[in-house]
Protein backbone atom coordinates (compact mmCIF):
# COMPACT_ATOMS: atom_id res chain seq x y z
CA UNK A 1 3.89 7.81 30.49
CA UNK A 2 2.03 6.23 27.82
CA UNK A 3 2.42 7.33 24.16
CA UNK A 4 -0.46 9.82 23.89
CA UNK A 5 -2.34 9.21 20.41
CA UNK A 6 -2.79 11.29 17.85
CA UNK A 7 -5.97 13.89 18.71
CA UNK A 8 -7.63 11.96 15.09
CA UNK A 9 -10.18 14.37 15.00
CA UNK A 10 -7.50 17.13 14.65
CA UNK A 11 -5.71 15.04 12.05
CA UNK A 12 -8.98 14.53 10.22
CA UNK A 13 -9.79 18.17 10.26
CA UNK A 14 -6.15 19.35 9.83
CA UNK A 15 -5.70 17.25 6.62
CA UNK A 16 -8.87 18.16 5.19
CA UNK A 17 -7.68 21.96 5.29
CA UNK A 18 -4.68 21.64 3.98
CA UNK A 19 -5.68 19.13 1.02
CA UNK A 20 -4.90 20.37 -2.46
CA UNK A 21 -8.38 20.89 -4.67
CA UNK A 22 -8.22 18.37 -7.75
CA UNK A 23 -8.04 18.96 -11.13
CA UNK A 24 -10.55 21.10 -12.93
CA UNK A 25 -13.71 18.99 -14.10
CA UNK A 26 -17.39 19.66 -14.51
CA UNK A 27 -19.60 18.18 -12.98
CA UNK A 28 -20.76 16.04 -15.90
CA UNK A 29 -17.12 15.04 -16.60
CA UNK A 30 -16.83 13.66 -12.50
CA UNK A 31 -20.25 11.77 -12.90
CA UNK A 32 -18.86 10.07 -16.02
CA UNK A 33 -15.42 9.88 -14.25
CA UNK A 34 -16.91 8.24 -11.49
CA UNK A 35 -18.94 5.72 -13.40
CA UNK A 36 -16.04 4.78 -15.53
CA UNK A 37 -13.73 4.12 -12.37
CA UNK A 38 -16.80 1.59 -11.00
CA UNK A 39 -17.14 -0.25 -14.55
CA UNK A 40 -12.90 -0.78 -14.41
CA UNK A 41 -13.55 -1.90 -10.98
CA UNK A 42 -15.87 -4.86 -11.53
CA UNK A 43 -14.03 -5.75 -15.12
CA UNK A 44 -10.94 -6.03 -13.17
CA UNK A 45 -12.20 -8.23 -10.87
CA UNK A 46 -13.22 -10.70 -13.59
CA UNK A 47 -10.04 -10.41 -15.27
CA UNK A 48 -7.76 -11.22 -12.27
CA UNK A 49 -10.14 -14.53 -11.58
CA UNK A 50 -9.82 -15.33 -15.18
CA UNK A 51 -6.40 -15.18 -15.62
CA UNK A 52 -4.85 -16.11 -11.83
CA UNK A 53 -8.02 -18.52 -11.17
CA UNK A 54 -7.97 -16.68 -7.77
CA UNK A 55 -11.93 -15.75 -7.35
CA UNK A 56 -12.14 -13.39 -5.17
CA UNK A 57 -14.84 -12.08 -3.21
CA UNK A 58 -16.83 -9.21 -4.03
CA UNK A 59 -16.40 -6.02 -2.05
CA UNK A 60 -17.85 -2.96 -1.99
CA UNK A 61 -15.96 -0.67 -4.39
CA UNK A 62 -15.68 3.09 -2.96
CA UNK A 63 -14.85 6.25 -5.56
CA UNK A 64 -14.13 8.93 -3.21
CA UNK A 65 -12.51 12.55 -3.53
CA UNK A 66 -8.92 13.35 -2.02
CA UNK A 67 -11.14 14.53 1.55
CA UNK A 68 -13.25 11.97 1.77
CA UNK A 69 -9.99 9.42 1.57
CA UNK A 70 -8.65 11.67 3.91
CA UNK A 71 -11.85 10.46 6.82
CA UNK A 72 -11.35 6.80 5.42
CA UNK A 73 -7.51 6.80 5.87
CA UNK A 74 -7.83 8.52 9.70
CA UNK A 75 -10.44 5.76 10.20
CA UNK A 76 -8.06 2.41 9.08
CA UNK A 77 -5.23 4.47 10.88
CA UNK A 78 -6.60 4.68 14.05
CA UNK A 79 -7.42 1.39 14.94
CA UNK A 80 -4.58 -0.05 12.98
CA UNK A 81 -2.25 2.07 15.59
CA UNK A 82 -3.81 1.32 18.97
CA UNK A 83 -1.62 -0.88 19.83
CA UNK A 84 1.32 1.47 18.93
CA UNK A 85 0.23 3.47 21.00
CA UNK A 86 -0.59 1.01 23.94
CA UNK A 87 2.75 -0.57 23.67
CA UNK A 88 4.96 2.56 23.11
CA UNK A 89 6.07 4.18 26.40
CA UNK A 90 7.78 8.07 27.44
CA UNK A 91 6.68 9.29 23.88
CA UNK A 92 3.93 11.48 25.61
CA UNK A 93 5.87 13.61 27.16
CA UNK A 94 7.67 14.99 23.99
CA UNK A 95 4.98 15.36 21.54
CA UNK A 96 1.25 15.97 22.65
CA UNK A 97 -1.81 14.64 21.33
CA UNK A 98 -2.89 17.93 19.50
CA UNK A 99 0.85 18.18 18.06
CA UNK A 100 1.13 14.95 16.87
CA UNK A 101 -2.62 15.11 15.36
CA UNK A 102 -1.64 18.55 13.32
CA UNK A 103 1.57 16.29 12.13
CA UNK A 104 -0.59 13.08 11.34
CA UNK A 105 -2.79 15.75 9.36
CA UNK A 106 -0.19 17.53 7.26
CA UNK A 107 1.26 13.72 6.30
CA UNK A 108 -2.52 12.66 5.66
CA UNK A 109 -2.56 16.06 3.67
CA UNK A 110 0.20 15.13 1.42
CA UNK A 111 -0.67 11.10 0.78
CA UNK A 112 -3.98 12.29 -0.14
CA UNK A 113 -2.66 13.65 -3.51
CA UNK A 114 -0.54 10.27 -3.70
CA UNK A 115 -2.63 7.77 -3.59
CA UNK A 116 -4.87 6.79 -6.33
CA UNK A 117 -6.63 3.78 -5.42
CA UNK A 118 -5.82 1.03 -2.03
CA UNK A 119 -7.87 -2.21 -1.13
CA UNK A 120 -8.06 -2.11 3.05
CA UNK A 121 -8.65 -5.84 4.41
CA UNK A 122 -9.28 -5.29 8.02
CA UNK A 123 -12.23 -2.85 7.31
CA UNK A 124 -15.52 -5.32 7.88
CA UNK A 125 -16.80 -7.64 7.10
CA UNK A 126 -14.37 -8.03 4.22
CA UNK A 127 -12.57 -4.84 3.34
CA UNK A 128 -13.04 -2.28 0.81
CA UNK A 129 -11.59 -1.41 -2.77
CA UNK A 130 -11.38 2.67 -3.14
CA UNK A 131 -10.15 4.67 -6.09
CA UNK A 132 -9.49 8.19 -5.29
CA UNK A 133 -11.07 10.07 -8.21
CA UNK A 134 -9.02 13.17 -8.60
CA UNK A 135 -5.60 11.46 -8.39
CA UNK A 136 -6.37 9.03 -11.51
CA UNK A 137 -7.28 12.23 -13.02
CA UNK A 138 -4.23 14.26 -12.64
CA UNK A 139 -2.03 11.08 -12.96
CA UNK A 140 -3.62 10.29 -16.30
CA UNK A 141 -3.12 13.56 -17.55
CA UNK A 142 0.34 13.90 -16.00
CA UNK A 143 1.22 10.80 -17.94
CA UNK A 144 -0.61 11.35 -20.96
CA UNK A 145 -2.70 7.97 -20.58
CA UNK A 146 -5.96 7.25 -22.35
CA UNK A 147 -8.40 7.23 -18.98
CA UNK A 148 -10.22 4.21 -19.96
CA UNK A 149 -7.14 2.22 -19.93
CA UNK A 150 -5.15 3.67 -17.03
CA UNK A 151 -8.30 3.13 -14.92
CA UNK A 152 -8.50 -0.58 -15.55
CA UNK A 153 -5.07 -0.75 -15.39
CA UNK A 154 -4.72 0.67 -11.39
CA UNK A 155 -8.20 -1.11 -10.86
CA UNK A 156 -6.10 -4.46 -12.20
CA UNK A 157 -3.48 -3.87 -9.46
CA UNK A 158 -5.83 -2.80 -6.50
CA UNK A 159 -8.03 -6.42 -7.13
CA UNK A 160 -5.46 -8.47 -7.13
CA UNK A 161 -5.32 -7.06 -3.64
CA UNK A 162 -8.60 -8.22 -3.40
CA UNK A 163 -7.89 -12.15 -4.56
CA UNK A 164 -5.24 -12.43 -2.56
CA UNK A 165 -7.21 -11.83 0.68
CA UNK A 166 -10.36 -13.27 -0.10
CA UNK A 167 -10.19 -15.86 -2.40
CA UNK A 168 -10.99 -19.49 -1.54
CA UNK A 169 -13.42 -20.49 1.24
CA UNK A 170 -11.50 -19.58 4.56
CA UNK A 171 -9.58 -16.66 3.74
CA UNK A 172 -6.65 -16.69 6.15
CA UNK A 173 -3.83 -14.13 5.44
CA UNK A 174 -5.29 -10.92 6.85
CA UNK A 175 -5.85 -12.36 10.11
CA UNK A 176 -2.31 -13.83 9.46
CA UNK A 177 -0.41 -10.79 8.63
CA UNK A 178 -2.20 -8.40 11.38
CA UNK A 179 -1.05 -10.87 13.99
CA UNK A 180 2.70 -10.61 12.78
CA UNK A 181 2.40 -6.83 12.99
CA UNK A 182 0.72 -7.00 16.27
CA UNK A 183 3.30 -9.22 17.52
CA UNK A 184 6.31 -6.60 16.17
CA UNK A 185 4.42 -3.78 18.34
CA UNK A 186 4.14 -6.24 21.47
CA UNK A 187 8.17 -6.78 21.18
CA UNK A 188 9.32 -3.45 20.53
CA UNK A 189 11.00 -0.89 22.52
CA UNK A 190 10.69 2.67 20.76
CA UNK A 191 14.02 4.59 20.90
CA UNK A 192 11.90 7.99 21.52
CA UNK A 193 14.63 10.35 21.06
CA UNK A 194 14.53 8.41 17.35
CA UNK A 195 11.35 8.58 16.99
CA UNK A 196 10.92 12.51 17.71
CA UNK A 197 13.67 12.39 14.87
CA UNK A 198 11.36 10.78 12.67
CA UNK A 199 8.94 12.62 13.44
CA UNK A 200 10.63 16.24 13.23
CA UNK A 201 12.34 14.65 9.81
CA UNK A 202 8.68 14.54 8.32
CA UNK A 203 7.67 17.74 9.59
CA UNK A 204 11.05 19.33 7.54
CA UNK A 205 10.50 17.60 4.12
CA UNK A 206 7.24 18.89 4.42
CA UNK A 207 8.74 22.22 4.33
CA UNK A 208 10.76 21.46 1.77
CA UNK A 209 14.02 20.78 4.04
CA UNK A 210 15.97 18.20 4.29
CA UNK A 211 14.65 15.37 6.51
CA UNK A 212 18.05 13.95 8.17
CA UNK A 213 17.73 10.40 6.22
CA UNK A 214 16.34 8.54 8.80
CA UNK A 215 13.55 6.25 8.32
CA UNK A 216 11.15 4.72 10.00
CA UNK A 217 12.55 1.61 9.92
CA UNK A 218 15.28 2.61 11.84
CA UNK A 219 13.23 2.28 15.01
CA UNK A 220 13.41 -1.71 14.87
CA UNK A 221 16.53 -2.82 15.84
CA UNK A 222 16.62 -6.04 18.11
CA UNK A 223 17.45 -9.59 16.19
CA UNK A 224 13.90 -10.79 17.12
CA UNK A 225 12.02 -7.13 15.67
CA UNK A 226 14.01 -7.76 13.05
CA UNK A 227 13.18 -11.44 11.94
CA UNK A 228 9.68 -10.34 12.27
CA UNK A 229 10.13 -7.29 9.97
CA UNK A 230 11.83 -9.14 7.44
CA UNK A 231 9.08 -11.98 7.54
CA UNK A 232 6.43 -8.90 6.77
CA UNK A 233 9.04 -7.14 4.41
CA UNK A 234 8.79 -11.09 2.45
CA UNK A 235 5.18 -10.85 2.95
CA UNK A 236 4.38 -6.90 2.15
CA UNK A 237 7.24 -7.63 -1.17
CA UNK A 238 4.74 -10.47 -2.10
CA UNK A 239 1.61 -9.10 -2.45
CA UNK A 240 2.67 -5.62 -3.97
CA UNK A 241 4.78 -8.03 -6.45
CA UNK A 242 2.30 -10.34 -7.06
CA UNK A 243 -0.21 -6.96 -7.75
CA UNK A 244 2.49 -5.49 -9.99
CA UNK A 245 2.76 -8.96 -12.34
CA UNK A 246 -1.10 -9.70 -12.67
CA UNK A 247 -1.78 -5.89 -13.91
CA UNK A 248 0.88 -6.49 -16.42
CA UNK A 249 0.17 -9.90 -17.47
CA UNK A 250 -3.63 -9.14 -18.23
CA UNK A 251 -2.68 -5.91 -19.50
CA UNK A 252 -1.77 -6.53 -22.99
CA UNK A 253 -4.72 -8.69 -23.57
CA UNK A 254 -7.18 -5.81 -22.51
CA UNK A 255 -5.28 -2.63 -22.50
CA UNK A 256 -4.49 -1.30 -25.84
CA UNK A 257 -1.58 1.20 -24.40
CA UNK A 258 -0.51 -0.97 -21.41
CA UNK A 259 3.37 -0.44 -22.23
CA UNK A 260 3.61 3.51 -22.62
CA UNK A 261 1.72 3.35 -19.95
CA UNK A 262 3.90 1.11 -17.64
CA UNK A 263 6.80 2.76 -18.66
CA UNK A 264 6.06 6.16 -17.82
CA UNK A 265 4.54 5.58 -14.18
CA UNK A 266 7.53 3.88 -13.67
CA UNK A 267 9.25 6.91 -14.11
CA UNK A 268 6.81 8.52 -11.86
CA UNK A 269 7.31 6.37 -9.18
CA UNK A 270 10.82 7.46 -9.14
CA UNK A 271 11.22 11.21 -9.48
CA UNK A 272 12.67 13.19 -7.26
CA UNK A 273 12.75 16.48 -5.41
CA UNK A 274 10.25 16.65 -2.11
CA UNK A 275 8.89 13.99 -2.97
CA UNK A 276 11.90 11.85 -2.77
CA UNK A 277 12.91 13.17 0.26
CA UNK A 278 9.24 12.71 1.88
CA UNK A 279 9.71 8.86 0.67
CA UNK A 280 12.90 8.41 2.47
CA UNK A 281 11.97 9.90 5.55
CA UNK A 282 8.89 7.56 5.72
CA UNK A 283 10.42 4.39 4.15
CA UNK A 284 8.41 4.98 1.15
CA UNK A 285 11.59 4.19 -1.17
CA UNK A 286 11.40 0.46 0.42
CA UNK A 287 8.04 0.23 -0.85
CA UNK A 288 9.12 0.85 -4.24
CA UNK A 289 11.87 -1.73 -3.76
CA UNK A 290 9.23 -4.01 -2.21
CA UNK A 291 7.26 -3.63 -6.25
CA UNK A 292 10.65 -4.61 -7.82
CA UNK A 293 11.83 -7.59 -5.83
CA UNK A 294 8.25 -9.03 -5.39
CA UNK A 295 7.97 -8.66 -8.96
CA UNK A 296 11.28 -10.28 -9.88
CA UNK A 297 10.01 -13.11 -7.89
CA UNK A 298 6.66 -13.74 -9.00
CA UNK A 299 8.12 -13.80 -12.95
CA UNK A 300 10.34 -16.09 -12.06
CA UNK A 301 8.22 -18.71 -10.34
CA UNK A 302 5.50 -17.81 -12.73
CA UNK A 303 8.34 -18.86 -15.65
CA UNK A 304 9.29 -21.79 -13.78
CA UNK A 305 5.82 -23.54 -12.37
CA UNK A 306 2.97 -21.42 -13.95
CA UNK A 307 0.23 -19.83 -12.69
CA UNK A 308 -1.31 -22.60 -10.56
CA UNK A 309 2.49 -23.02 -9.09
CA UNK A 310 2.90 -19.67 -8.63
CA UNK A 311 -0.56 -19.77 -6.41
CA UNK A 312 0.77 -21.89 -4.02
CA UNK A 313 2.71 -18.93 -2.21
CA UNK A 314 -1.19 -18.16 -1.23
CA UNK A 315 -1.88 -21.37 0.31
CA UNK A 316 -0.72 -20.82 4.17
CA UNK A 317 1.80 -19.18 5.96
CA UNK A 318 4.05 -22.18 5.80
CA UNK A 319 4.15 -21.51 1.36
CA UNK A 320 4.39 -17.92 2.08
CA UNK A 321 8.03 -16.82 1.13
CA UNK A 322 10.54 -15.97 3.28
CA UNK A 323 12.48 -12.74 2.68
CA UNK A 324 15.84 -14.91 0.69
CA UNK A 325 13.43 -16.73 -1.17
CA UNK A 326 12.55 -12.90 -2.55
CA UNK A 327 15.67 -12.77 -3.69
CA UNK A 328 15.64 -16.47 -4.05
CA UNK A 329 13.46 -17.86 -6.08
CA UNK A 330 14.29 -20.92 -6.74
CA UNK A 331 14.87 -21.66 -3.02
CA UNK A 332 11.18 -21.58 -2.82
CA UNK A 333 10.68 -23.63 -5.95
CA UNK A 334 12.92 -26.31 -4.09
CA UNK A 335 10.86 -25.80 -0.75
CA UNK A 336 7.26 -25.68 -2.23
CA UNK A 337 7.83 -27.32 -5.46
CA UNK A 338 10.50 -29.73 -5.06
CA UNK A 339 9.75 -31.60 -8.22
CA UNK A 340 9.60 -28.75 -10.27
């Protein structure tokens, strides 16, 4: 029996009951909010051209609440899993579509509070930047950040994004990196009794419980899913890396408060309670490592060869690193720059 798919109009409607109302505003404070977060948008973009000379396309730049991010995400998530579901096989006995839609919903529920901005390629033509209004709100109060400056400084992050798929005149990596994910789906065998694991785990750390420690990586386990999930972990390290080092490097030049506030989202990202446990169960905490070891890489390469160096990696897949060359860098440099 074929995995049955999430019921995504129960997860759409499931999620939008159970998200969390933002923070208090009025309504002239949202309308200013929301005009602010547009302005950071298109400044960013100028300032990641300027100082990467990536020039990246424009795209059309989306301010939404935590339930309209909610229909967006469902959207991006349901074609992006099709062929998860098409390839996975004896899931659909265990877990029905309306069960697995109330669970996609309550995990749609919580990321909605999470995320505060997200640039999706593979929405056409050309993808689309959005900032989720409420959650730079709350995380710039949380932090104690001047707005103005947090603003451009996520809207930094979320553009590189944008140069690094778009830029130059046949943009080639997000038909490049779909494909590698498309091929991991076509070659692996789902262990379901795992994957009901996973699944249950998520359901418990929503309820505050523990989720087992099991992630979701833990369903890839032959040498060839493997190879191909540590060529997207290389690729996926890369681009969040890359992100991480361009906000920071035009930060100082624009941002007045750039350090406190790099420092203390850093020690956002890593607090714990639920929300630690929630990150574990879905892999989450390899993200996180993914922002540290793409970062360590694209300082070093940036030290070694510049910034025009350093945009090599964005050439082809052939410059792209592989996954020791993360950890590597200088393997690259001797691979791609052999002269340097």
């Amino acid at each position: 029996m074929m995995l049955s798919a999430p019921d995504w109009r129960l997860a759409e409607s499931t999620a939008r009951r159970l998200v969390r109302p933002g923070p208090e505003v009025t309504v002239e404070e949202a309308v200013l909010a929301v005009e602010s977060m547009r302005s950071a948008a298109g400044r960013a973009r100028d300032l990641v051209t300027e100082v990467t000379g990536l020039e990246a396309q424009p795209v059309p730049v989306l301010v939404v609440d935590r339930p309209n991010w909610v229909t967006a995400a469902v959207a991006g998530f349901e074609d992006l899993l099709a062929p998860v579901v098409e390839a996975t096989e004896g899931f659909g006995a265990r877990m029905s579509a309306q069960v697995a839609g109330v669970e996609t919903g309550a995990l749609l529920a919580y990321l909605s509070r999470r995320i505060l901005g997200q640039y999706d390629p593979y929405r056409e033509p050309i993808g689309h930047l959005v900032l989720v209004a409420p959650n730079l709100v709350q995380a710039e109060r949380d932090l104690g950040a001047d707005p103005a400056d947090f603003r451009l400084w996520v809207a930094l992050h979320e553009q590189t994004h944008v140069a690094q798929f778009t830029h130059g005149a046949a943009p080639w990596l997000r038909h490049h990196l779909r494909g590698r994910i498309a091929t991991l789906v076509t070659v692996t065998e789902v262990d379901t009794e795992l994957l009901t694991t996973v699944v249950r785990g998520v359901a418990a750390a929503a309820r505050g419980r523990d989720g087992g420690g099991i992630e979701l990586t833990d369903l890839v386990r032959s040498p060839e899913q493997k190879a191909l999930v540590e060529e997207i972990t290389a690729v996926m390290s890369l681009l969040e890396g890359h992100a991480d080092v361009i906000m920071d490097e035009v930060g100082p030049r624009v941002i007045p408060s750039v350090a406190s506030i790099r420092s203390r989202f850093d020690q956002r990202r890593a607090r714990g309670g639920l929300d630690r446990v929630l990150r574990n169960v879905l892999g989450m905490d390899a993200k996180l490592r993914q922002y540290r070891d793409g970062a360590a890489f694209c300082r070093e390469v940036l030290g070694r060869v510049g910034m025009p160096g350093l945009n090599r990696v964005f050439d082809s897949p052939e410059t792209l690193p592989r996954l020791a060359e993360i950890n590597d860098p200088a393997a690259w440099i001797d691979r791609v720059h052999p002269r340097a």
